[in-house]
N, C-alpha and C. Protein backbone atom coordinates (compact mmCIF):
# COMPACT_ATOMS: atom_id res chain seq x y z
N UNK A 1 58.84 72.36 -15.38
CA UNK A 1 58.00 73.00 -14.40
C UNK A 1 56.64 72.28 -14.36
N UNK A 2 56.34 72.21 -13.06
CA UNK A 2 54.37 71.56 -12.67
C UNK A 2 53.85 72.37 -13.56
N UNK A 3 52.78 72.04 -13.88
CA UNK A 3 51.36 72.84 -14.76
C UNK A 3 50.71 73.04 -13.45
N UNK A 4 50.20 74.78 -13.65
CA UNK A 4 49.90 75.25 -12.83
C UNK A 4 48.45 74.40 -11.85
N UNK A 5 47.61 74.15 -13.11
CA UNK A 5 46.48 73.41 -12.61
C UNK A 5 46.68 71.69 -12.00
N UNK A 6 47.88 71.25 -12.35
CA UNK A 6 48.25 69.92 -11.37
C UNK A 6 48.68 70.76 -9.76
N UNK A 7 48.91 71.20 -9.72
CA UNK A 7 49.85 72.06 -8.30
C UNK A 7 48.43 72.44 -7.77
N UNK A 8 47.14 73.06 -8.65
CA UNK A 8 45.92 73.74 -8.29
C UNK A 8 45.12 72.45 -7.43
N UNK A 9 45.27 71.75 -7.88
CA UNK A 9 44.41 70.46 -8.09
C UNK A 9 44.85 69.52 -6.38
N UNK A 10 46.39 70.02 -6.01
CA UNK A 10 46.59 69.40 -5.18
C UNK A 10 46.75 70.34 -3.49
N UNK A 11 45.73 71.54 -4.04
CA UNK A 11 45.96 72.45 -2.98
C UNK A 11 45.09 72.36 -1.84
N UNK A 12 44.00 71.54 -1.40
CA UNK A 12 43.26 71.12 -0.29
C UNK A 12 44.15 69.36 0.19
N UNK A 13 43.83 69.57 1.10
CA UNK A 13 44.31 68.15 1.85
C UNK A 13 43.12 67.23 1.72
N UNK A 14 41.92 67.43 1.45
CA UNK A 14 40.84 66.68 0.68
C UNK A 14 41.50 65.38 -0.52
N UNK A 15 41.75 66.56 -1.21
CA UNK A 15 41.84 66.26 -2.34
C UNK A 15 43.34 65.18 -2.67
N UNK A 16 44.18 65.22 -1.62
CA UNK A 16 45.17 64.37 -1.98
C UNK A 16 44.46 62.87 -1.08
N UNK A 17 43.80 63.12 -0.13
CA UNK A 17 43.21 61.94 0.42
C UNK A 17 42.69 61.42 -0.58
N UNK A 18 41.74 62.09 -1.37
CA UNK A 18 41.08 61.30 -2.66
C UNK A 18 41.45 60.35 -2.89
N UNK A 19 42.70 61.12 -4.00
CA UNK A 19 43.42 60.64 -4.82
C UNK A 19 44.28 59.41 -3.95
N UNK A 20 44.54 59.24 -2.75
CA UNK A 20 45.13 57.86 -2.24
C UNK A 20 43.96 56.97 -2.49
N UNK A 21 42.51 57.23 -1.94
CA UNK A 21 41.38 56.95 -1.68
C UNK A 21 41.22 55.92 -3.05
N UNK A 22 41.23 56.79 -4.17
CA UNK A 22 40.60 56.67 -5.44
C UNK A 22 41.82 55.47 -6.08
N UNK A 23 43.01 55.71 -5.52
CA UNK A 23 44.33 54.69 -5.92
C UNK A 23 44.03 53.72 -5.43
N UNK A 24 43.65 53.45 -4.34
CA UNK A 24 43.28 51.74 -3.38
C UNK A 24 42.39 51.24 -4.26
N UNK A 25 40.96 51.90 -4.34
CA UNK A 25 39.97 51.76 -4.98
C UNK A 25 39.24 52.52 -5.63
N UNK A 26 38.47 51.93 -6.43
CA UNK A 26 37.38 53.10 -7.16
C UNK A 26 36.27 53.43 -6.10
N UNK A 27 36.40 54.24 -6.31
CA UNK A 27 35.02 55.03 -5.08
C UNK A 27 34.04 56.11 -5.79
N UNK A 28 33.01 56.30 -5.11
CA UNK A 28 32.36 57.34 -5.72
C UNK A 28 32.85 59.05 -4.59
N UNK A 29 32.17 59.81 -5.08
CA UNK A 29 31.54 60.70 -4.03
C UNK A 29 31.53 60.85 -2.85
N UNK A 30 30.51 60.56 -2.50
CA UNK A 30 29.46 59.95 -1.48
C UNK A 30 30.70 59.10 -0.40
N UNK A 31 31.58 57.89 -1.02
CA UNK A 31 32.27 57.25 -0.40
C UNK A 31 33.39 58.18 0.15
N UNK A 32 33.93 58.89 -0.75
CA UNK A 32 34.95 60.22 -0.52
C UNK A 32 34.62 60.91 1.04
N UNK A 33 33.16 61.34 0.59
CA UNK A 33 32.61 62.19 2.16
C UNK A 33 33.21 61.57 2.89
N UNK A 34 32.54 60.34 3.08
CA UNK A 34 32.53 59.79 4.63
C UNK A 34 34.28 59.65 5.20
N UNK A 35 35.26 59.45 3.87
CA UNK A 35 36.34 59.50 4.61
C UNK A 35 36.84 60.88 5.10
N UNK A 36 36.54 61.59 4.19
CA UNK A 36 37.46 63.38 4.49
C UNK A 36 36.57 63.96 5.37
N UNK A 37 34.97 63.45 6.01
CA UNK A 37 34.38 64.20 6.81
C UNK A 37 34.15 65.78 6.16
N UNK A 38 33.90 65.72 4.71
CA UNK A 38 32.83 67.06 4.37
C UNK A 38 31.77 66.51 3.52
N UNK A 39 31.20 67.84 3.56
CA UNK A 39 29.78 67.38 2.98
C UNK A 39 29.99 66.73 1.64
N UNK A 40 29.13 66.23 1.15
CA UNK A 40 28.77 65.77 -0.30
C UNK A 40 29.12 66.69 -1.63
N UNK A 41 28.34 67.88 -1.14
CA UNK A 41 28.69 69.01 -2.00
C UNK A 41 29.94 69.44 -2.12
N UNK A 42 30.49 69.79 -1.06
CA UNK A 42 32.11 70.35 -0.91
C UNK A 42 32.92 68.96 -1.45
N UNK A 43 32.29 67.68 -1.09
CA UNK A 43 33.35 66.71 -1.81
C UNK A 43 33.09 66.84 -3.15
N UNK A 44 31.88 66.85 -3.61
CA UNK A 44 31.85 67.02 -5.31
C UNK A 44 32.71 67.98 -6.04
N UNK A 45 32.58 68.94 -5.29
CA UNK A 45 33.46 70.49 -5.93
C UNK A 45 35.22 69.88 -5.86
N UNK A 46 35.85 68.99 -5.33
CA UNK A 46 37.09 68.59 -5.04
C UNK A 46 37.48 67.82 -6.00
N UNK A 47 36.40 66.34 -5.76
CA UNK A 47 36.34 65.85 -7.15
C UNK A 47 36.37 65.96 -8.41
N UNK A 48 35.32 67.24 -9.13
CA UNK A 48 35.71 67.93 -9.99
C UNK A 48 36.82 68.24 -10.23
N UNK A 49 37.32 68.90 -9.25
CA UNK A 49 38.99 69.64 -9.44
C UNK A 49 39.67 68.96 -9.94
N UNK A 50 39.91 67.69 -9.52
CA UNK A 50 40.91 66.32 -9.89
C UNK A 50 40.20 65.60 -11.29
N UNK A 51 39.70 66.04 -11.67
CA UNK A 51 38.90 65.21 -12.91
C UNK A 51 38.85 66.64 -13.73
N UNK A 52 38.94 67.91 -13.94
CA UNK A 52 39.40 68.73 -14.41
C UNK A 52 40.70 69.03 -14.69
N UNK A 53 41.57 68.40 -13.54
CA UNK A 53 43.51 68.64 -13.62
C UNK A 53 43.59 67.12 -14.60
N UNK A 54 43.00 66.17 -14.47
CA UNK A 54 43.24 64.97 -15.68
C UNK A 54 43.56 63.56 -14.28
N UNK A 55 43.45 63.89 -13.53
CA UNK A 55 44.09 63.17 -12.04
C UNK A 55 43.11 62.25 -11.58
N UNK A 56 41.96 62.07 -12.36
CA UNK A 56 40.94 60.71 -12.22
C UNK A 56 40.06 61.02 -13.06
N UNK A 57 39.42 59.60 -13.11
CA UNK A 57 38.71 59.36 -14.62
C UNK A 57 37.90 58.32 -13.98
N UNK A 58 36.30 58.91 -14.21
CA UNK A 58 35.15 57.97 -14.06
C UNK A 58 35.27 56.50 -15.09
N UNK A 59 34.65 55.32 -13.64
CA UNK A 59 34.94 54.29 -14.54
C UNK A 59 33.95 53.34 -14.14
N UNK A 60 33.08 53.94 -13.51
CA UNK A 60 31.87 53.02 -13.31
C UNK A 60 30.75 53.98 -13.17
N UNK A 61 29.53 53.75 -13.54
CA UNK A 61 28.07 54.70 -12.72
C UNK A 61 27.18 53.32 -12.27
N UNK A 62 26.58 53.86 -11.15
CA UNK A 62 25.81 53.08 -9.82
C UNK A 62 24.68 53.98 -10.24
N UNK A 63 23.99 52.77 -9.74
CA UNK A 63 22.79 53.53 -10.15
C UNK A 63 22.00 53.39 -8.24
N UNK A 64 21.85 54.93 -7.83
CA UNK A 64 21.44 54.90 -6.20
C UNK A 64 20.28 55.22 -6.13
N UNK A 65 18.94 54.55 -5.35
CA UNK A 65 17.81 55.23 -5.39
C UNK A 65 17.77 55.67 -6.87
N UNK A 66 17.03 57.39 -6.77
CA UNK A 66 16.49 57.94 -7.83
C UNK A 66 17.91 58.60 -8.43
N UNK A 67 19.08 58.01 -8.57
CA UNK A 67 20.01 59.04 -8.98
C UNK A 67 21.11 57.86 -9.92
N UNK A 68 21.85 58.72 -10.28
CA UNK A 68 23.36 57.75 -10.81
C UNK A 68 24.41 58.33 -10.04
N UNK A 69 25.70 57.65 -9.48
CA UNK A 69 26.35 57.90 -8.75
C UNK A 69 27.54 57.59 -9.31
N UNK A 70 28.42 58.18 -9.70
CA UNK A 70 29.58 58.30 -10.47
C UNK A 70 30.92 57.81 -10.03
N UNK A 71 31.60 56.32 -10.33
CA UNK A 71 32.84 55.76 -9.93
C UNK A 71 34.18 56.18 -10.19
N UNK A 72 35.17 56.85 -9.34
CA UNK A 72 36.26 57.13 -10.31
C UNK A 72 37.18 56.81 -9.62
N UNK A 73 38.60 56.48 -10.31
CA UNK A 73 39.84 56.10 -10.03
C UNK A 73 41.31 57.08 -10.48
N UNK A 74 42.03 56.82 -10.03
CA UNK A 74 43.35 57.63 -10.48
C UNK A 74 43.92 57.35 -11.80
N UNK A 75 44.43 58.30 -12.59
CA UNK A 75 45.41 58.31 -13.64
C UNK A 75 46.89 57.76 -13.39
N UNK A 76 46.66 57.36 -12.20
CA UNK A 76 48.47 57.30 -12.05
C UNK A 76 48.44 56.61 -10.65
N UNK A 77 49.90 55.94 -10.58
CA UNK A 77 49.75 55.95 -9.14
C UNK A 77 50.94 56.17 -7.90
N UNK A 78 50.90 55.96 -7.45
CA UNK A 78 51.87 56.64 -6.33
C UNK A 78 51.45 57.35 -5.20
N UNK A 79 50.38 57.61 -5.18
CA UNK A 79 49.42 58.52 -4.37
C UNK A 79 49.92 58.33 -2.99
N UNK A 80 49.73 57.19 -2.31
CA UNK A 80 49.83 56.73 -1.20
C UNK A 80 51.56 56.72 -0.32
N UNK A 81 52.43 56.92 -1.89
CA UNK A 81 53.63 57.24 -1.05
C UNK A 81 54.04 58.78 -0.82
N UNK A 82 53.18 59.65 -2.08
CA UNK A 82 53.37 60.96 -1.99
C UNK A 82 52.95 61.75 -0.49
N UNK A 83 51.96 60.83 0.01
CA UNK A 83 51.50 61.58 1.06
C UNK A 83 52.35 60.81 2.19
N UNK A 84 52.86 59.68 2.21
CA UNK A 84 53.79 59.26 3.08
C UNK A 84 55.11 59.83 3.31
N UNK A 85 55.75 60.43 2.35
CA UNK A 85 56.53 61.49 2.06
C UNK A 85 56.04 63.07 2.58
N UNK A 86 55.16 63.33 2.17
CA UNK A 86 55.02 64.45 2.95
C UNK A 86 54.29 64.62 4.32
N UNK A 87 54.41 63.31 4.75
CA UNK A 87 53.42 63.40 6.23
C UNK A 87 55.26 63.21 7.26
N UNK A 88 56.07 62.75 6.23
CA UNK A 88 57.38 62.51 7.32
C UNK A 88 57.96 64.07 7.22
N UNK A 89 58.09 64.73 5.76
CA UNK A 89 58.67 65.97 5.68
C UNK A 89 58.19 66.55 6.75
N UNK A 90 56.73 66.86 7.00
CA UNK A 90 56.00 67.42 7.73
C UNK A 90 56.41 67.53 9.14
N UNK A 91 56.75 66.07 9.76
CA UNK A 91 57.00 65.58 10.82
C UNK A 91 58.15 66.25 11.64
N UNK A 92 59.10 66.06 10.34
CA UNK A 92 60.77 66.34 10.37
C UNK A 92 60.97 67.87 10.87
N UNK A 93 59.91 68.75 9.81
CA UNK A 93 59.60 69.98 9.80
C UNK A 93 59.59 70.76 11.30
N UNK A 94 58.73 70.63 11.78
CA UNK A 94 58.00 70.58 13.09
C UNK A 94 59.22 70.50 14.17
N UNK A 95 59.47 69.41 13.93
CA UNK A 95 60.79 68.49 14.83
C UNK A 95 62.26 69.33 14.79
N UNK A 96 62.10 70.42 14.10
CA UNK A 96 63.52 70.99 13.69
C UNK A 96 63.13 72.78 14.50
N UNK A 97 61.76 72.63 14.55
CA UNK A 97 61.56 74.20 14.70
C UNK A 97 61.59 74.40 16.82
């Protein structure tokens, strides 16, 4: 059986973009926003999530202006077909109803 908090971790559609995001490349934050189109804050709280489930791991800090800006990447990978898989299920889904 999934652990409840991997299944938790993958319950916004944010958050699996990340994790493709974070599989291509290491990204921060900040870089996250601009793809998923939410704020900074709401991306931080996502990020967390996935770095709380064990699903990325900081691997660089930037140093921005007056701040440090935190690099992270995936534990694993596959990311990019999981969501290719479920963007066809999805498709199929739809297509049947």
């Amino acid at each position: 059986m999934l652990d409840p908090r991997f299944m938790s971790a993958l319950g916004h559609p944010a958050r699996l973009q990340a994790l493709v995001l974070f599989e291509r490349q290491p990204a921060s934050a900040r870089e996250l926003s601009e793809v998923v189109a939410l704020s900074p804050t709401a991306t931080s709280y996502h990020v967390r999530k996935l770095m709380e489930a064990g699903l990325i791991v900081q691997v660089d800090t930037r140093h921005r202006r007056a701040f440090e800006e935190r690099v992270w990447r995936t534990t694993a990978t596959g990311w990019s077909q999981l969501e290719a898989l479920l963007a066809d299920v999805a498709q199929r889904s739809a297509g049947s109803t």
